[in-house]
Protein backbone atom coordinates (compact mmCIF):
# COMPACT_ATOMS: atom_id res chain seq x y z
CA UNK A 1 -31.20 -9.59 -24.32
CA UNK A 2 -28.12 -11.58 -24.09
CA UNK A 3 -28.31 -15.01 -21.40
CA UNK A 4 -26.03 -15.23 -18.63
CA UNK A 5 -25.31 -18.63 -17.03
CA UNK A 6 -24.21 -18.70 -13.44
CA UNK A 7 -23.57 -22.13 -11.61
CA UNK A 8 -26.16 -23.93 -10.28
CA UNK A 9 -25.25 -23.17 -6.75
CA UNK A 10 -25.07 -19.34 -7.45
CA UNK A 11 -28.16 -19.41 -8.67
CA UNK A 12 -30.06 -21.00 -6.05
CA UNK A 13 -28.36 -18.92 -3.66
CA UNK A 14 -29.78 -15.67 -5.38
CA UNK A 15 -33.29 -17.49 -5.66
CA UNK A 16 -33.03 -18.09 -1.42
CA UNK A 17 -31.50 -15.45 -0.52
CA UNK A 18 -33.11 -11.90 -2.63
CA UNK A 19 -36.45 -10.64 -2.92
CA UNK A 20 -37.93 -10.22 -6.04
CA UNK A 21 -39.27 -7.00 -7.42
CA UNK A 22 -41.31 -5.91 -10.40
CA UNK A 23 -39.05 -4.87 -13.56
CA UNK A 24 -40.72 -2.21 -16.13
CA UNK A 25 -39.58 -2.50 -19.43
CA UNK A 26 -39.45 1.10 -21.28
CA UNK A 27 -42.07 -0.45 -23.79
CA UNK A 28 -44.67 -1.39 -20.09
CA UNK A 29 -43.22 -4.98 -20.22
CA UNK A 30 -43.21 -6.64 -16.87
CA UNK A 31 -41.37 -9.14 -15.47
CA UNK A 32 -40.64 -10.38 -11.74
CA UNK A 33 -36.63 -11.33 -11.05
CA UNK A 34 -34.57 -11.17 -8.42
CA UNK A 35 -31.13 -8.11 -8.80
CA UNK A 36 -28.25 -10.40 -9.50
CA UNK A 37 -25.44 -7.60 -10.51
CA UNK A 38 -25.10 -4.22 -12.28
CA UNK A 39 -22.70 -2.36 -14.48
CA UNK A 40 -22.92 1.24 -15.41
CA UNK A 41 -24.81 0.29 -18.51
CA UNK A 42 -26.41 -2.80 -17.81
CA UNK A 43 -28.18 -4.93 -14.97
CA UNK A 44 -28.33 -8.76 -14.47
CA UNK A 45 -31.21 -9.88 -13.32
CA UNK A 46 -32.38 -13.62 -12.48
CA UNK A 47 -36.27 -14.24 -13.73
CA UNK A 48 -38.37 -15.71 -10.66
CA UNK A 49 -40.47 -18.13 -13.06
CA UNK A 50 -37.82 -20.48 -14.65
CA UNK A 51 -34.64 -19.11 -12.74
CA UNK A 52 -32.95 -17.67 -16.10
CA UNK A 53 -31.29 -15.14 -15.85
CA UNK A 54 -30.84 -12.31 -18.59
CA UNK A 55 -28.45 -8.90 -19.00
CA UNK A 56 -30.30 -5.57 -20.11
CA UNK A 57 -29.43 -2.47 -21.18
CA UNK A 58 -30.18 0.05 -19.09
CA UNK A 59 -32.09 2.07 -21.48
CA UNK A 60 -33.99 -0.84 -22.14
CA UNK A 61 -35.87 -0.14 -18.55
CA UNK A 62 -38.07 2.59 -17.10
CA UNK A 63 -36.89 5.59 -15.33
CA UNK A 64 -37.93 3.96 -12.23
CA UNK A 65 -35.75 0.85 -12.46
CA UNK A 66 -32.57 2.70 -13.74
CA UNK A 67 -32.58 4.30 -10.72
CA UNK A 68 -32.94 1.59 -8.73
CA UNK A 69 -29.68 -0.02 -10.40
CA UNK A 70 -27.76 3.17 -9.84
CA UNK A 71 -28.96 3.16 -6.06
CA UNK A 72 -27.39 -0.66 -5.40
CA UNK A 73 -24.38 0.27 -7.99
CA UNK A 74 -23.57 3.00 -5.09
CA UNK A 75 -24.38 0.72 -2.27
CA UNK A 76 -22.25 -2.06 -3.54
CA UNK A 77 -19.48 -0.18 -4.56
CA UNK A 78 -19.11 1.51 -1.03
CA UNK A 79 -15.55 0.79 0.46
CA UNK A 80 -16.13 -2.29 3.19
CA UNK A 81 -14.64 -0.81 7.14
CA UNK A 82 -11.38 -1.92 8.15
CA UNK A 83 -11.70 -5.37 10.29
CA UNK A 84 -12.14 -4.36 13.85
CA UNK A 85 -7.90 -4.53 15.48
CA UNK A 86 -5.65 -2.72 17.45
CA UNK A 87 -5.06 -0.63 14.62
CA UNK A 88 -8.66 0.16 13.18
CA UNK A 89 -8.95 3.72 14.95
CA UNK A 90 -5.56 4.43 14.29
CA UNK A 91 -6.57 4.82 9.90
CA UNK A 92 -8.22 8.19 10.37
CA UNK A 93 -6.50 10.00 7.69
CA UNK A 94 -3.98 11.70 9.96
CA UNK A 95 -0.53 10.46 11.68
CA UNK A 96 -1.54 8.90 14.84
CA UNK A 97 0.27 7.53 17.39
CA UNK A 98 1.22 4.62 18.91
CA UNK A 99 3.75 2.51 20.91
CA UNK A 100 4.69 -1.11 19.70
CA UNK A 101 4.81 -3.40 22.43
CA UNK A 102 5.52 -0.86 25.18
CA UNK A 103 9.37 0.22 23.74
CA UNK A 104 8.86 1.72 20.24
CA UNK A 105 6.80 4.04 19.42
CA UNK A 106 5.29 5.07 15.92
CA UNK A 107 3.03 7.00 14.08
CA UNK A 108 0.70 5.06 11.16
CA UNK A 109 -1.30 6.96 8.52
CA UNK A 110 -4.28 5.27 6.33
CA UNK A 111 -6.81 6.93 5.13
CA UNK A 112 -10.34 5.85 6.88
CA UNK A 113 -11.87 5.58 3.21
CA UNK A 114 -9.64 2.32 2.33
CA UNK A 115 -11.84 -0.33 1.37
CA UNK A 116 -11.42 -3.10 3.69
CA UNK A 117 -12.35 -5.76 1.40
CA UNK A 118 -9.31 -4.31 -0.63
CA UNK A 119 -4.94 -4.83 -0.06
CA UNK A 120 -2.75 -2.20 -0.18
CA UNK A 121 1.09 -1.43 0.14
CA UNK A 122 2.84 -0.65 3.22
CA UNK A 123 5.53 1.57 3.28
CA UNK A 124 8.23 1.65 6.24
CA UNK A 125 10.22 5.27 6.76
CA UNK A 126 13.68 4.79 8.67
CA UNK A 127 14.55 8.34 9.76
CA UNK A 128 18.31 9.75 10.26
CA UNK A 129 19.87 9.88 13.37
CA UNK A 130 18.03 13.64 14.44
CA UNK A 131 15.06 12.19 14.49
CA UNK A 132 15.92 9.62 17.17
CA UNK A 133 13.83 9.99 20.31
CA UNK A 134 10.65 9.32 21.98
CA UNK A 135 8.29 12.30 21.17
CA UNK A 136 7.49 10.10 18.60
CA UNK A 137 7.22 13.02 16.67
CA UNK A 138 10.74 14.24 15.20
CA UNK A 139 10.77 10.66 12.64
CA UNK A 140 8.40 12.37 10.32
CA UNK A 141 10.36 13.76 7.98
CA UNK A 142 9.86 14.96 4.05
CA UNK A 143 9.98 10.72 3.24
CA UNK A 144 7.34 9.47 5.30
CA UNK A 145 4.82 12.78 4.89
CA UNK A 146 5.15 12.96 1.21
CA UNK A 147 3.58 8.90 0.53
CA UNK A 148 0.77 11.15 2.69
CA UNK A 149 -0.06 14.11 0.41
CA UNK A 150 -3.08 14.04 -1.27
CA UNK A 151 -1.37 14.25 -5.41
CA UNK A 152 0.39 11.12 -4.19
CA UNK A 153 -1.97 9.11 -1.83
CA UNK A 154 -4.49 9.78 -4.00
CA UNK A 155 -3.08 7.72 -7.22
CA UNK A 156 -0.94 5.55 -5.01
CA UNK A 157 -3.23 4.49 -1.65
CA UNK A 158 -1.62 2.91 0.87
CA UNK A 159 -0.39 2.53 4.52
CA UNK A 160 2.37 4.30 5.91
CA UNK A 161 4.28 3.61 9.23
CA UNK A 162 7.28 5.58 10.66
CA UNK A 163 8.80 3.94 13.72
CA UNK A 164 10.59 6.06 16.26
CA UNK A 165 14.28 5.20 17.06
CA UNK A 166 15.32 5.29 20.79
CA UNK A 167 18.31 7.85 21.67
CA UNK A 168 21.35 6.55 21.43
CA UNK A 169 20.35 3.37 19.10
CA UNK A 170 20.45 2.50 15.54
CA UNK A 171 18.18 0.73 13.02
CA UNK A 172 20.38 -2.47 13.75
CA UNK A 173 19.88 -5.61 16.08
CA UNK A 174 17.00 -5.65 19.03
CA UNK A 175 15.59 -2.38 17.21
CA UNK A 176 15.80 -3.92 13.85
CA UNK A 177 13.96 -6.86 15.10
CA UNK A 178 11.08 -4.76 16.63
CA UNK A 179 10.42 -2.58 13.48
CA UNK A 180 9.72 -6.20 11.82
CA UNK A 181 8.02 -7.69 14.33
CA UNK A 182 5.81 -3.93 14.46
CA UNK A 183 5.42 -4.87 10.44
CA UNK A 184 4.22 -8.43 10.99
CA UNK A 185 1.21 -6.94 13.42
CA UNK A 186 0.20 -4.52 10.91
CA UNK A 187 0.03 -7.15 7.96
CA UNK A 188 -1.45 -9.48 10.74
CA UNK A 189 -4.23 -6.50 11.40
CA UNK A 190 -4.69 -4.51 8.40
CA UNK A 191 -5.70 -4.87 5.03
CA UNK A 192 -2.11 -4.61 3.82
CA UNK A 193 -0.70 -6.45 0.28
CA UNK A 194 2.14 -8.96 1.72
CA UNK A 195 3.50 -8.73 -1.71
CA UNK A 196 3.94 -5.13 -1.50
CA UNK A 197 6.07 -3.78 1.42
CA UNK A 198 8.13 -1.16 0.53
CA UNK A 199 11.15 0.21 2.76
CA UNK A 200 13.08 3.28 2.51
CA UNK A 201 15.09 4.95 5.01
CA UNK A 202 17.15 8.46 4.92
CA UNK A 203 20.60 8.99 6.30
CA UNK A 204 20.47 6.61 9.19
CA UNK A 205 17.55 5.31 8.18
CA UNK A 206 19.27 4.65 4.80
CA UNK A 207 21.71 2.72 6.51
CA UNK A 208 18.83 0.51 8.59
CA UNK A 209 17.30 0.31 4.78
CA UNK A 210 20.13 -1.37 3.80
CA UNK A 211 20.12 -3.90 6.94
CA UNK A 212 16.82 -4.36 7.17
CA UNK A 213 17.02 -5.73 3.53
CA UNK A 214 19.83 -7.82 3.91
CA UNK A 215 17.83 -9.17 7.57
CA UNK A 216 14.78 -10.07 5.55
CA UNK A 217 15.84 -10.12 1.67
CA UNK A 218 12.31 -11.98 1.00
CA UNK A 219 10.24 -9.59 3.12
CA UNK A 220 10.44 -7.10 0.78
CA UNK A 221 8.99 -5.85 -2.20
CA UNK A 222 11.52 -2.80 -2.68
CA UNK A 223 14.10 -0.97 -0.98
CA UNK A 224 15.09 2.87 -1.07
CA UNK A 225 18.12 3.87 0.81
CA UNK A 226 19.06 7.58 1.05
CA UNK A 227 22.84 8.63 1.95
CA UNK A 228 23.26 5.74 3.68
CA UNK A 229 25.54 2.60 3.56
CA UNK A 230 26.16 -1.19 4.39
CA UNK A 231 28.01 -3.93 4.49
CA UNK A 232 29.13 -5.16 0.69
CA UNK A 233 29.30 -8.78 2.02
CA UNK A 234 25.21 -8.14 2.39
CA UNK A 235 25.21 -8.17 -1.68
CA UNK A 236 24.44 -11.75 -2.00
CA UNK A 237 21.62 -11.37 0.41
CA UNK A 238 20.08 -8.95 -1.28
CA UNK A 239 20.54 -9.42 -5.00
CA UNK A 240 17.27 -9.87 -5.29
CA UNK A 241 15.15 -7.16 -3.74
CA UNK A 242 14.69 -4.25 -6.12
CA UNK A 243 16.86 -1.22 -5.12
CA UNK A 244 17.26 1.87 -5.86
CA UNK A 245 19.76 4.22 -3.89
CA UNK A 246 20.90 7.74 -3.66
CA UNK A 247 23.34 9.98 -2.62
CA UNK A 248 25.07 13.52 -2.95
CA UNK A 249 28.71 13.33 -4.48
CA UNK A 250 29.63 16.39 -1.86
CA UNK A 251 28.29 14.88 0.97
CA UNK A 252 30.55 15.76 4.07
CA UNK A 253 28.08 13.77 6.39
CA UNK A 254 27.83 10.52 4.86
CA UNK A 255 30.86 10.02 2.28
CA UNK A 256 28.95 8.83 -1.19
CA UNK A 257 32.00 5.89 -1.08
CA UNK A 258 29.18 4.12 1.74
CA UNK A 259 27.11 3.73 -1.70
CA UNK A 260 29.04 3.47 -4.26
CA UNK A 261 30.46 0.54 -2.11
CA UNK A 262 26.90 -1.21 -1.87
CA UNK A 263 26.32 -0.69 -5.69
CA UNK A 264 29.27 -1.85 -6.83
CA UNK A 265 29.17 -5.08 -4.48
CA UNK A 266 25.26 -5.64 -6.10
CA UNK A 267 26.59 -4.75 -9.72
CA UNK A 268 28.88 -7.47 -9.04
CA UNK A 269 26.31 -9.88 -7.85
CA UNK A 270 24.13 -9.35 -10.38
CA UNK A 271 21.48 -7.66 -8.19
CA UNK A 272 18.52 -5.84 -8.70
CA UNK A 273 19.47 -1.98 -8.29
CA UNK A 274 19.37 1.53 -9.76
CA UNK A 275 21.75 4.25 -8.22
CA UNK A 276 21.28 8.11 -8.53
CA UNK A 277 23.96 10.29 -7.30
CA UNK A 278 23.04 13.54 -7.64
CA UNK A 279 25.84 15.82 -8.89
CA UNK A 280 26.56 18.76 -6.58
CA UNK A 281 24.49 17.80 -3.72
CA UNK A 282 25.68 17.44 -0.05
CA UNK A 283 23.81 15.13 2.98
CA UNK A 284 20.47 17.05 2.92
CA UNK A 285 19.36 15.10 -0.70
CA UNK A 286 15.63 13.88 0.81
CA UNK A 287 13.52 16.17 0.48
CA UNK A 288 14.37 16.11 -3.38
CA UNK A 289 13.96 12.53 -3.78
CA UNK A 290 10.87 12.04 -1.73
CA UNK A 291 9.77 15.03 -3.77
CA UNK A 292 10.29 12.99 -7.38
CA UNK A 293 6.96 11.48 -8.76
CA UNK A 294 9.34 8.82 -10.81
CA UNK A 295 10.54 7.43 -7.69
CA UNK A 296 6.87 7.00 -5.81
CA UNK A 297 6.04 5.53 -9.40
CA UNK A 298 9.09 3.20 -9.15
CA UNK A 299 8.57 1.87 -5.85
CA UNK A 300 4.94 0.86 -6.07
CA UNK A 301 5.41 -0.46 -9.50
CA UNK A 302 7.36 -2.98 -7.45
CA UNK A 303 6.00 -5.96 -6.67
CA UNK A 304 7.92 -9.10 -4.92
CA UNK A 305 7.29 -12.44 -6.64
């Protein structure tokens, strides 16, 4: 048996607060003591008689009590609910909808089995100008759906919001301003990692990418912008989010020159980025990035000071 001291204060809590039971040794020893905490091998428990407390082995105990630890082992380790908040029903596991602040509307997926107690990334998917609308269902593309599949939620859990562009707009100005204000309720609301908001954007949502970064350089944690461009005198601004871009060299849609331009301007700066472009390719590159484990690897790896 191996002794375990707790502070004072921890310990009298325990002593006020549990109930003690009766613990059977696997020889017949007995011994009253309050459940402090449990591993998968061992148990902590706090003797009622003199308030020390001792770690077992598991084996050490009967049948009866090793059961007992693996029934509050599954208790305790059940995820907490999400905080009751205008977005609580929306984390069902599915893309639901919604509309931020009357004007722009957006679907959100979370699965409900997030721990609540936990943080997690949030990532932001800008889509390209055929996507614009208010069905608010054309945005979800091949970006924001694949951060959804199980292979990838599944080793990377997270949030995942994709905001609905009105016709005729762009990811620039008053609309710019509501996607951020839309992030700052969710992070307000949800169990979301401030540290680790990722944005990424396709076409002209690569384009918004690239503004939205140079709008809020400190907001966030990583930035991926797909045939898209921006303005080079943004390179100072963001120097210092980590970026990685694409594009197709054939691209009749979006010339690749909108990001070589942005590369070269961070190169120059000294900034944080990685550029792929992808030999051969034309505008329609996203479903083959979004579709590359290294890059879902790479972006949550990210992680802003």
């Amino acid at each position: 048996m191996l002794r375990h001291l707790f502070p004072l204060a921890l310990l009298l809590w325990i002593a006020a607060t549990a109930q003690a039971r009766t613990w059977t040794a696997s020889d017949g020893r007995k011994i009253e003591a309050d459940f402090v905490s449990a591993t998968e091998t061992t148990v902590t428990i706090l003797r009622k008689s003199d308030q020390r407390s001792f770690t077992l082995n598991l084996n050490m105990l009967s049948e009866e009590d090793a059961k007992f630890v693996e029934a509050r082992l599954v208790e305790l380790n059940k995820p907490k609910p999400i905080p009751p908040g205008p977005y609580t029903e929306k984390v069902s596991g599915d893309w639901t909808r919604g509309v931020f602040e009357g004007t722009l509307p957006f679907r959100l997926f979370g699965s409900p089995d997030l721990d609540g107690a936990g943080k997690y990334p949030l990532v932001i998917y800008l889509h390209g100008a055929g996507g614009r609308g208010e069905d608010n269902e054309k945005q979800l593309g091949p970006g924001a759906r694949t951060f959804a599949k199980a292979e990838n939620y599944e080793a990377r859990p997270c949030f995942v919001v994709a905001p609905q562009c009105p016709k005729d707009k762009y990811w620039t100005g008053e609309i710019a301003g509501s996607v951020l204000a839309l992030i700052d309720d969710l992070v307000s609301h949800l169990p979301i990692d401030e540290n680790r908001i990722y944005l990424t954007g396709y076409s002209m949502g690569g384009y918004g990418t690239w503004y939205l970064a140079a709008r809020e350089p400190t907001y966030f944690a990583a930035a991926v912008p797909i045939a898209g461009g921006g303005d080079p005198s943004d390179a100072e601004k963001i120097k210092k989010v980590p970026l990685w871009a694409f594009h197709g060299d054939q691209d009749p849609t979006v010339k690749v020159e909108e990001s070589r331009r942005m590369v070269e301007a961070l190169e120059r700066a000294r900034g944080d980025v990685k550029y792929t472009e992808m030999a051969g390719e034309k505008h329609g590159i996203a479903g083959k990035v979004y579709a590359d484990p290294a890059v879902h690897a790479w972006i949550f790896a990210q992680k802003r000071d």
